[in-house]
Protein backbone atom coordinates (compact mmCIF):
# COMPACT_ATOMS: atom_id res chain seq x y z
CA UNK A 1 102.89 -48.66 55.30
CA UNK A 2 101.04 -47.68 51.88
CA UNK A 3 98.18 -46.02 54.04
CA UNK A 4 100.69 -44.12 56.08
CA UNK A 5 102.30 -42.27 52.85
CA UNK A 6 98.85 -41.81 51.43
CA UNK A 7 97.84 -39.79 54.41
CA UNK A 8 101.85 -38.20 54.95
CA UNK A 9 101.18 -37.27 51.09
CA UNK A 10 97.57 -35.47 51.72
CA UNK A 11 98.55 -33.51 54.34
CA UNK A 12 101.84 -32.55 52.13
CA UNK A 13 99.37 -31.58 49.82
CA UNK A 14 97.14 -29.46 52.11
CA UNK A 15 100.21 -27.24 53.27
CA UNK A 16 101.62 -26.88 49.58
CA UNK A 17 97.88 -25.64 48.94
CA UNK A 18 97.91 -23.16 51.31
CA UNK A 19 101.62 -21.97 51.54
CA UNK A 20 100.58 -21.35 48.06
CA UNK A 21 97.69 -19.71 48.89
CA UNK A 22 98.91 -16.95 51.35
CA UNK A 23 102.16 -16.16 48.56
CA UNK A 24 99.25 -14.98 46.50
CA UNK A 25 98.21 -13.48 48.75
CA UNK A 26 101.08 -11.51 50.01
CA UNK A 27 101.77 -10.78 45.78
CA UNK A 28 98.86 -9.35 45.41
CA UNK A 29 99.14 -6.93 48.35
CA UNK A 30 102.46 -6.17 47.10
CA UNK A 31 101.40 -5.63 43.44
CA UNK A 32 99.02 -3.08 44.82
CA UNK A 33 101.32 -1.06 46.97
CA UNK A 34 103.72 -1.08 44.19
CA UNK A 35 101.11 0.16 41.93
CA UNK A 36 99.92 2.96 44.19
CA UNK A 37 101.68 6.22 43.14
CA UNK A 38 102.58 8.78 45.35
CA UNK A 39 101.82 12.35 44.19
CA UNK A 40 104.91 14.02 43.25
CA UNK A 41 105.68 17.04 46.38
CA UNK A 42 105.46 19.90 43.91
CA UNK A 43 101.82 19.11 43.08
CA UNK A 44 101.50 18.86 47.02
CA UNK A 45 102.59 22.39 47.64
CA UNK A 46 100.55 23.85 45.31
CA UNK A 47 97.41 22.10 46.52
CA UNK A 48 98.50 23.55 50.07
CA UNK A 49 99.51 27.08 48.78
CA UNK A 50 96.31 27.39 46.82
CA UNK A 51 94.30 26.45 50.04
CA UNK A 52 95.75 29.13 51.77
CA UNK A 53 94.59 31.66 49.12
CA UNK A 54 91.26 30.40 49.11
CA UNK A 55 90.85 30.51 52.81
CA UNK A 56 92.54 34.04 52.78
CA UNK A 57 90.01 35.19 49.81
CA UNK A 58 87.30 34.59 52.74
CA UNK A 59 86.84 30.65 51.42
CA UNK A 60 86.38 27.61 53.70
CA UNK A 61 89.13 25.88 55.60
CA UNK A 62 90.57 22.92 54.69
CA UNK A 63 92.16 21.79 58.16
CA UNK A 64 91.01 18.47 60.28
CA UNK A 65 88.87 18.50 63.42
CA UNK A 66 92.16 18.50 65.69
CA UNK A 67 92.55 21.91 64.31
CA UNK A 68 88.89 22.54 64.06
CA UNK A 69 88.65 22.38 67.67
CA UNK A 70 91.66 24.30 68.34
CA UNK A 71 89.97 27.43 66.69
CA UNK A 72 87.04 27.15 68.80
CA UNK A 73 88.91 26.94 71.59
CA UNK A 74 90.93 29.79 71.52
CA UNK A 75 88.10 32.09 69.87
CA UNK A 76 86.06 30.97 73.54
CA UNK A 77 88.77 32.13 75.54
CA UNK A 78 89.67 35.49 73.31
CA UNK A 79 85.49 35.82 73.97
CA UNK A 80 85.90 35.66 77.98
CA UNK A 81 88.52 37.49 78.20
CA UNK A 82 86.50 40.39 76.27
CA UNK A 83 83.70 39.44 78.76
CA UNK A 84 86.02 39.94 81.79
CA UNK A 85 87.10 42.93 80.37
CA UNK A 86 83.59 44.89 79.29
CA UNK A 87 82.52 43.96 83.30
CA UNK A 88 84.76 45.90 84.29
CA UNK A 89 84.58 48.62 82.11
CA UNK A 90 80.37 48.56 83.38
CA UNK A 91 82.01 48.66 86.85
CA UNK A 92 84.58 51.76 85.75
CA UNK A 93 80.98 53.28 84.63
CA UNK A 94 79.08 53.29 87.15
CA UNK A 95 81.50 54.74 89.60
CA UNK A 96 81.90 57.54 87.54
CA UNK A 97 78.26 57.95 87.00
CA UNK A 98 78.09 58.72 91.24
CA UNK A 99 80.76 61.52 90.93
CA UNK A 100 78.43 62.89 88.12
CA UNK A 101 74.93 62.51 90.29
CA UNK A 102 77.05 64.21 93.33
CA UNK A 103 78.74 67.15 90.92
CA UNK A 104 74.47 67.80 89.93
CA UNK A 105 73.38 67.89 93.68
CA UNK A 106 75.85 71.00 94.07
CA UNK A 107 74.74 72.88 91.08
CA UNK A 108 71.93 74.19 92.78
CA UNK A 109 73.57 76.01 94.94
CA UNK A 110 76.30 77.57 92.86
CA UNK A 111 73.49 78.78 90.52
CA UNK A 112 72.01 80.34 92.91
CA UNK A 113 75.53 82.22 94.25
CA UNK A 114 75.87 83.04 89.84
CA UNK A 115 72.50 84.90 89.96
CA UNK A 116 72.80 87.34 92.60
CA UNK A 117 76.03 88.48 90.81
CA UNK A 118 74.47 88.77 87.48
CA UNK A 119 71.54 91.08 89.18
CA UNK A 120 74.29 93.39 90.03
CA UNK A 121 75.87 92.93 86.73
CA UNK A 122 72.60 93.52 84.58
CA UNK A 123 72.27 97.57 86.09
CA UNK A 124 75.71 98.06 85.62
CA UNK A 125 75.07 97.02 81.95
CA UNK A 126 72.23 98.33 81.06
CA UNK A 127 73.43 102.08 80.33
CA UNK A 128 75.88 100.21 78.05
CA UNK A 129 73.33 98.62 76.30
CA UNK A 130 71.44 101.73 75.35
CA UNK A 131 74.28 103.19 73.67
CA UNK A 132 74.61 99.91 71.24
CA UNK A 133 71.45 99.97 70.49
CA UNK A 134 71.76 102.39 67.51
CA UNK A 135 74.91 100.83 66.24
CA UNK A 136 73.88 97.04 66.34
CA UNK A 137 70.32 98.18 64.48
CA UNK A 138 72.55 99.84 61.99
CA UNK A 139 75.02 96.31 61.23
CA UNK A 140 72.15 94.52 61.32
CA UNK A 141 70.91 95.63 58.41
CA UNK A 142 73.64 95.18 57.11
CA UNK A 143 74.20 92.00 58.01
CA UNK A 144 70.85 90.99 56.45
CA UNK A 145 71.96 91.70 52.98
CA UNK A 146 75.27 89.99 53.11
CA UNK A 147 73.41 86.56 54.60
CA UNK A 148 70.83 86.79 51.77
CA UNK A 149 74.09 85.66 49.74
CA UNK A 150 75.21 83.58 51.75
CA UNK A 151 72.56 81.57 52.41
CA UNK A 152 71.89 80.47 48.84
CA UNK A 153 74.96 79.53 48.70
CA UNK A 154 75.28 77.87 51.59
CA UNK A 155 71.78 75.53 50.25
CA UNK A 156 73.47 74.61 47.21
CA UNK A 157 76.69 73.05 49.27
CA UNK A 158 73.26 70.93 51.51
CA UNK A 159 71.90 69.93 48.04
CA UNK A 160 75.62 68.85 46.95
CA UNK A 161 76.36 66.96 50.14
CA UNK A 162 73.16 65.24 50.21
CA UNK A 163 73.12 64.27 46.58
CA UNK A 164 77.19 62.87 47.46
CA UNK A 165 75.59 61.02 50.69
CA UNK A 166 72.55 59.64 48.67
CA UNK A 167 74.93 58.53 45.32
CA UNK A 168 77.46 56.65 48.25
CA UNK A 169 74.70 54.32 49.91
CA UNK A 170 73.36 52.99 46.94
CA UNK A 171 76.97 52.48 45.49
CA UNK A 172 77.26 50.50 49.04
CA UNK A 173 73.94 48.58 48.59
CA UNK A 174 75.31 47.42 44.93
CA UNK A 175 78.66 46.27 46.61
CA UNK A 176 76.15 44.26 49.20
CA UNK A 177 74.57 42.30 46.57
CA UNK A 178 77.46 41.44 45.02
CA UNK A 179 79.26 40.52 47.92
CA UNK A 180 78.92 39.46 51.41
CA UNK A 181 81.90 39.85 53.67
CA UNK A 182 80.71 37.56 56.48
CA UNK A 183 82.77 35.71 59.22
CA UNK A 184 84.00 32.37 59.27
CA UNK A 185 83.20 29.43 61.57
CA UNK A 186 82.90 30.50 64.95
CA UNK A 187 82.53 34.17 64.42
CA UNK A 188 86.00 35.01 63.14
CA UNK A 189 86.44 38.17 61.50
CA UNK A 190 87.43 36.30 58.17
CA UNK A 191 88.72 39.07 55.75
CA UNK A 192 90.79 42.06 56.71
CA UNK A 193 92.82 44.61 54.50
CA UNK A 194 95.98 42.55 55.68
CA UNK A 195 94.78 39.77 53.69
CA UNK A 196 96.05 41.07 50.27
CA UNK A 197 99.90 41.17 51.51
CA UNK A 198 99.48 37.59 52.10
CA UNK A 199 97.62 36.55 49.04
CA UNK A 200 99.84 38.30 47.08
CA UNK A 201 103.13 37.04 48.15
CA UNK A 202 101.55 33.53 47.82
CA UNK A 203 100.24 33.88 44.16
CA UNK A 204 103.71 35.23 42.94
CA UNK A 205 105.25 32.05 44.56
CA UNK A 206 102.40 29.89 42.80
CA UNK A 207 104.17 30.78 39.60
CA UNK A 208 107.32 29.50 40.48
CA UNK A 209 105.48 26.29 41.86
CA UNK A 210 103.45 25.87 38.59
CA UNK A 211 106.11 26.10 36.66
CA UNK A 212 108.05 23.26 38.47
CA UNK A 213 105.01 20.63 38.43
CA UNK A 214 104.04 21.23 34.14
CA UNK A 215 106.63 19.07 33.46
CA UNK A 216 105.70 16.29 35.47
CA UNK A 217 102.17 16.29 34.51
CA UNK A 218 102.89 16.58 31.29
CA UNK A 219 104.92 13.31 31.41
CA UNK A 220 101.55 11.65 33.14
CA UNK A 221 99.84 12.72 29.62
CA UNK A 222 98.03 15.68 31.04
CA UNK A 223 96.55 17.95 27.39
CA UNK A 224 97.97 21.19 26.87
CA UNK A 225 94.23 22.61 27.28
CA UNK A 226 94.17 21.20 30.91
CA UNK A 227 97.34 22.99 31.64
CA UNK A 228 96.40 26.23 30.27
CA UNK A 229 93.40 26.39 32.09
CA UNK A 230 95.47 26.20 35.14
CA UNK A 231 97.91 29.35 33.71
CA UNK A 232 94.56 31.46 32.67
CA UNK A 233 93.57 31.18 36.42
CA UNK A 234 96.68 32.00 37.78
CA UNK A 235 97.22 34.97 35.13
CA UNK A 236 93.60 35.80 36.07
CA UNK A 237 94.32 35.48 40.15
CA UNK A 238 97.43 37.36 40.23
CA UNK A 239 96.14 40.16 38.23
CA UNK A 240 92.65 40.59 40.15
CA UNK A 241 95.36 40.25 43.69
CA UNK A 242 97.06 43.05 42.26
CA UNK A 243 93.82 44.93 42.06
CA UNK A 244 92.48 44.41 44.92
CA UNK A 245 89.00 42.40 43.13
CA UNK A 246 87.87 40.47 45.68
CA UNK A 247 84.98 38.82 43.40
CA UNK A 248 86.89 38.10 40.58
CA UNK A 249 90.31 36.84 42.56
CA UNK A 250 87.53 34.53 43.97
CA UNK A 251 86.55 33.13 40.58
CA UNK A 252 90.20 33.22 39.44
CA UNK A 253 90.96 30.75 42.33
CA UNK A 254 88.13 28.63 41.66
CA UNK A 255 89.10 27.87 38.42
CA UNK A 256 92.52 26.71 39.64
CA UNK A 257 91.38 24.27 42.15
CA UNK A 258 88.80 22.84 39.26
CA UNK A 259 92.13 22.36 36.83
CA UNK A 260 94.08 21.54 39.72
CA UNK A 261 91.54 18.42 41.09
CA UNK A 262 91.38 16.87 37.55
CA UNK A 263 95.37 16.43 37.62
CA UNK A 264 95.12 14.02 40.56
CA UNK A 265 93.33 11.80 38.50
CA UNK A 266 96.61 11.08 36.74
CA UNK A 267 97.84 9.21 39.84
CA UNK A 268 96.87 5.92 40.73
CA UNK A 269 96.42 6.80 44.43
CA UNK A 270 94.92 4.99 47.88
CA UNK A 271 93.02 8.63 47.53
CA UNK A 272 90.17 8.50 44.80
CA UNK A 273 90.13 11.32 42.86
CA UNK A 274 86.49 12.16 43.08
CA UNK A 275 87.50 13.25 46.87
CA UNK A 276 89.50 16.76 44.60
CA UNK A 277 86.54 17.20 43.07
CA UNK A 278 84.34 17.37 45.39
CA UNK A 279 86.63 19.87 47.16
CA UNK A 280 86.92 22.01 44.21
CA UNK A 281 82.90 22.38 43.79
CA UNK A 282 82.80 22.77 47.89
CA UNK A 283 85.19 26.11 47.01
CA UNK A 284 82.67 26.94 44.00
CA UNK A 285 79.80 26.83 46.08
CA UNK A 286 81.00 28.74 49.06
CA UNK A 287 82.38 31.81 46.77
CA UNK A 288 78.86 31.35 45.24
CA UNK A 289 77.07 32.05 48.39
CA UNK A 290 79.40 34.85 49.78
CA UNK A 291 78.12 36.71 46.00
CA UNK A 292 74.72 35.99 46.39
CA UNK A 293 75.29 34.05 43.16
CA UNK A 294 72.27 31.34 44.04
CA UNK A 295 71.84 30.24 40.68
CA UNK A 296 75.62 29.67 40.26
CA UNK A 297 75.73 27.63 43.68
CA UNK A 298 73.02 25.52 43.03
CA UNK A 299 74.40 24.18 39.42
CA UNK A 300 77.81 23.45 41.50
CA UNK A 301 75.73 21.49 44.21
CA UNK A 302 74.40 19.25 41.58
CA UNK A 303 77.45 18.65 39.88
CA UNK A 304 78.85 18.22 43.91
CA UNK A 305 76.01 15.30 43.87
CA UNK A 306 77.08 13.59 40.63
CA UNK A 307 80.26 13.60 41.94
CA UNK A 308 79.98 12.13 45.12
CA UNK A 309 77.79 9.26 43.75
CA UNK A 310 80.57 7.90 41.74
CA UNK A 311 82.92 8.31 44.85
CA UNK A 312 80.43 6.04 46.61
CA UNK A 313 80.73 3.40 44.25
CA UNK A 314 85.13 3.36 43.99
CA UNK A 315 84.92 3.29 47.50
CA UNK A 316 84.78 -0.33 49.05
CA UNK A 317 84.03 0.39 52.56
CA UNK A 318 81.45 2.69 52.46
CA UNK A 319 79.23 2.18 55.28
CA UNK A 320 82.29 3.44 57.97
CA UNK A 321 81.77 6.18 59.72
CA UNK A 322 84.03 8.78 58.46
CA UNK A 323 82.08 8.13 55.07
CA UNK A 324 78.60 8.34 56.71
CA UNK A 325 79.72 11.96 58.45
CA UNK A 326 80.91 12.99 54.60
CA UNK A 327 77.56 11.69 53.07
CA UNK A 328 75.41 13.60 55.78
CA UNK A 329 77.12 16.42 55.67
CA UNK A 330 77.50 16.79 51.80
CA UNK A 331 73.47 16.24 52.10
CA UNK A 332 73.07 18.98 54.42
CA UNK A 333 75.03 21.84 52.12
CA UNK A 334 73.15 20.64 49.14
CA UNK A 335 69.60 21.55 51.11
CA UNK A 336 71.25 24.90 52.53
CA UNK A 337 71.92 25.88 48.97
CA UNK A 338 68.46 24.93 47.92
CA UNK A 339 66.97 26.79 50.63
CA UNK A 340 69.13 29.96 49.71
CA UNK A 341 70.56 30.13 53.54
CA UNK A 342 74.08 31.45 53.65
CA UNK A 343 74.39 30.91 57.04
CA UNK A 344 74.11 27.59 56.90
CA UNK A 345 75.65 26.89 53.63
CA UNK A 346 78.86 28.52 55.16
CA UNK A 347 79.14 26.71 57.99
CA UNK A 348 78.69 23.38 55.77
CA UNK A 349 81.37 24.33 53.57
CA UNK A 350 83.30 24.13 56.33
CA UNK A 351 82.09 20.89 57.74
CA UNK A 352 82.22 18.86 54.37
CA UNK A 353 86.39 19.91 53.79
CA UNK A 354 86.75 18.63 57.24
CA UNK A 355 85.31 16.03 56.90
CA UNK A 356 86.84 14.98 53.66
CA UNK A 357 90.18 15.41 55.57
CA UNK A 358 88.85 12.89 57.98
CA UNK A 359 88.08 10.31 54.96
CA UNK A 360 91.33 10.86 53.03
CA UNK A 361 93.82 10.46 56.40
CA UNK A 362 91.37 7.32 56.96
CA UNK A 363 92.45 5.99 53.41
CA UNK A 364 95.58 7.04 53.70
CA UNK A 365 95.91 4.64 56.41
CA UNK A 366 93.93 1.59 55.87
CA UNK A 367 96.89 -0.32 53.70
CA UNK A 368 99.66 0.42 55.98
């Protein structure tokens, strides 16, 4: 009987151990979804509203692959339906080039019909023509004198125009090395007059969103320098929208998304922060590129590289695969800036914010 509760007793023992074991368990998991903040909805919008502006100021997009794809797909069909269209305009062409080789073929003959009348025509006019004689050798000369005038003055309008015409293409070559206006992915025309109605009514609602979300940050301890960086840009943004300075709205918005990325790192989040940043210098470099500023873009890819090597290390898991496409990809833009290819660099803006999308929805997920 004594070796029968000794054993009864161990294997009491064993499940205490580990009924005590999994509560841990299950305490810890819930102390770290009860620690895990979410970020407050106002912050949210204006993360999404600035987005918008960026993409609109001829920035990259910030949407998933799902969406990605969805562009390409519908910029392929808009394509072969242009395709469809042009053959038969060729077709349209060449029909019409027949009716003009036939109309040619009976010129000949019509010509010919047109002379014999004109020999007729010429003796009838030829008395006529000796009697103008005298009077057209008289307004000549007369006309001779007046177009010595005229013809000076008519030089010195050529030497105006041409000056004008020379003055406008360099002013155009100047605006070309300041600024590219290039197409986004898949050879969408990316900026268009329209643009500046919808930038604008977005920026005057960013005011109204700013002014919602100070207070909150302010109770998360942000410093009253952080937040007025945030105001200069949006002061500076709004009035650049206003007039219609592409470069500078650019730089305006830039600056926002840099004070806007250090606020998440407020919030205790399944989301590192590093992830904002990383976005934010993505932005940086791609305005960079589209201004031919190389020197500027290359100081944001480095900083882009310090950053990501910290994310690296907060993140556990970082051998997955959503990571690995992030890491390549982040690789990639850094050697497109160092080459100087905007091409390239463009297109890898693009890739790294979807990509980071992929990684944060990943994340996102992984304690649920």
């Amino acid at each position: 009987m004594k070796i029968i509760s000794k054993k009864s007793l161990a294997v009491l023992f064993i499940l205490i151990t580990l009924a005590n074991f999994s509560a841990c368990q299950n305490e810890e998991k819930s102390e770290q979804s009860e620690t895990a903040e979410k970020i407050p909805s106002t912050m949210v919008n204006a993360s999404n509203e600035l987005e918008q502006i960026i993409t609109l100021l001829g920035g990259p997009l910030f949407d998933g692959r799902d969406t990605i794809e969805k562009t390409k797909s519908k910029q392929l069909e808009m394509l072969t339906e242009e395709l469809k269209k042009s053959s038969l305009g060729t077709q349209e062409e060449t029909a019409l080039q027949k009716d003009a080789d036939s109309q040619e073929e009976k010129k000949p003959q019509e010509e010919d019909k047109d002379q014999d009348a004109q020999k007729g025509g010429k003796e009838d006019g030829s008395k006529d023509e000796k009697k103008e004689d005298g009077k057209e050798q008289e307004e000549g000369s007369q006309l001779k004198q007046d177009m010595g005038g005229g013809q000076d003055k008519e030089e010195k309008a050529d030497k105006s125009a041409e000056e004008n015409a020379s003055d406008g293409k360099v002013a155009q070559k100047e605006q070309q090395k300041t600024f590219q206006y290039v197409d986004s992915l898949f050879g969408v025309p990316k900026w268009q007059e329209d643009n500046w109605n919808m930038i604008k009514v977005l920026t005057d609602g960013m005011h109204f969103t700013w002014n919602n979300l100070q207070p909150e940050l302010f109770k998360k301890g942000i410093s009253q320098n952080q937040s007025d960086r945030f105001s200069k840009g949006l002061e500076e943004l709004t009035h650049n929208v206003n007039g219609k300075s592409i470069k500078e709205a650019q730089n305006a918005a830039f600056q926002m998304s840099q004070a806007l990325s250090e606020f998440y790192s407020y919030y205790k989040t399944d989301i590192p922060p590093e992830l904002k940043r990383i976005t934010s210098h993505v932005t940086g470099i791609h305005f960079a590129v589209e201004q031919n500023d190389w020197p500027m873009a290359q100081d944001i890819a480095n900083e882009l590289q310090q950053e990501f090597t910290k994310l690296k290390v907060s993140i556990e898991d970082n051998q997955n695969h959503s990571f690995q496409m992030l890491e390549l990809s982040v690789n990639d833009l850094c050697i497109a800036v160092q080459n100087q290819d905007s091409v390239l660099a463009i297109i890898r803006t693009n890739l790294v914010n979807t990509n980071i999308n992929e990684l944060e929805l990943k994340l996102s997920q992984s304690d649920k």
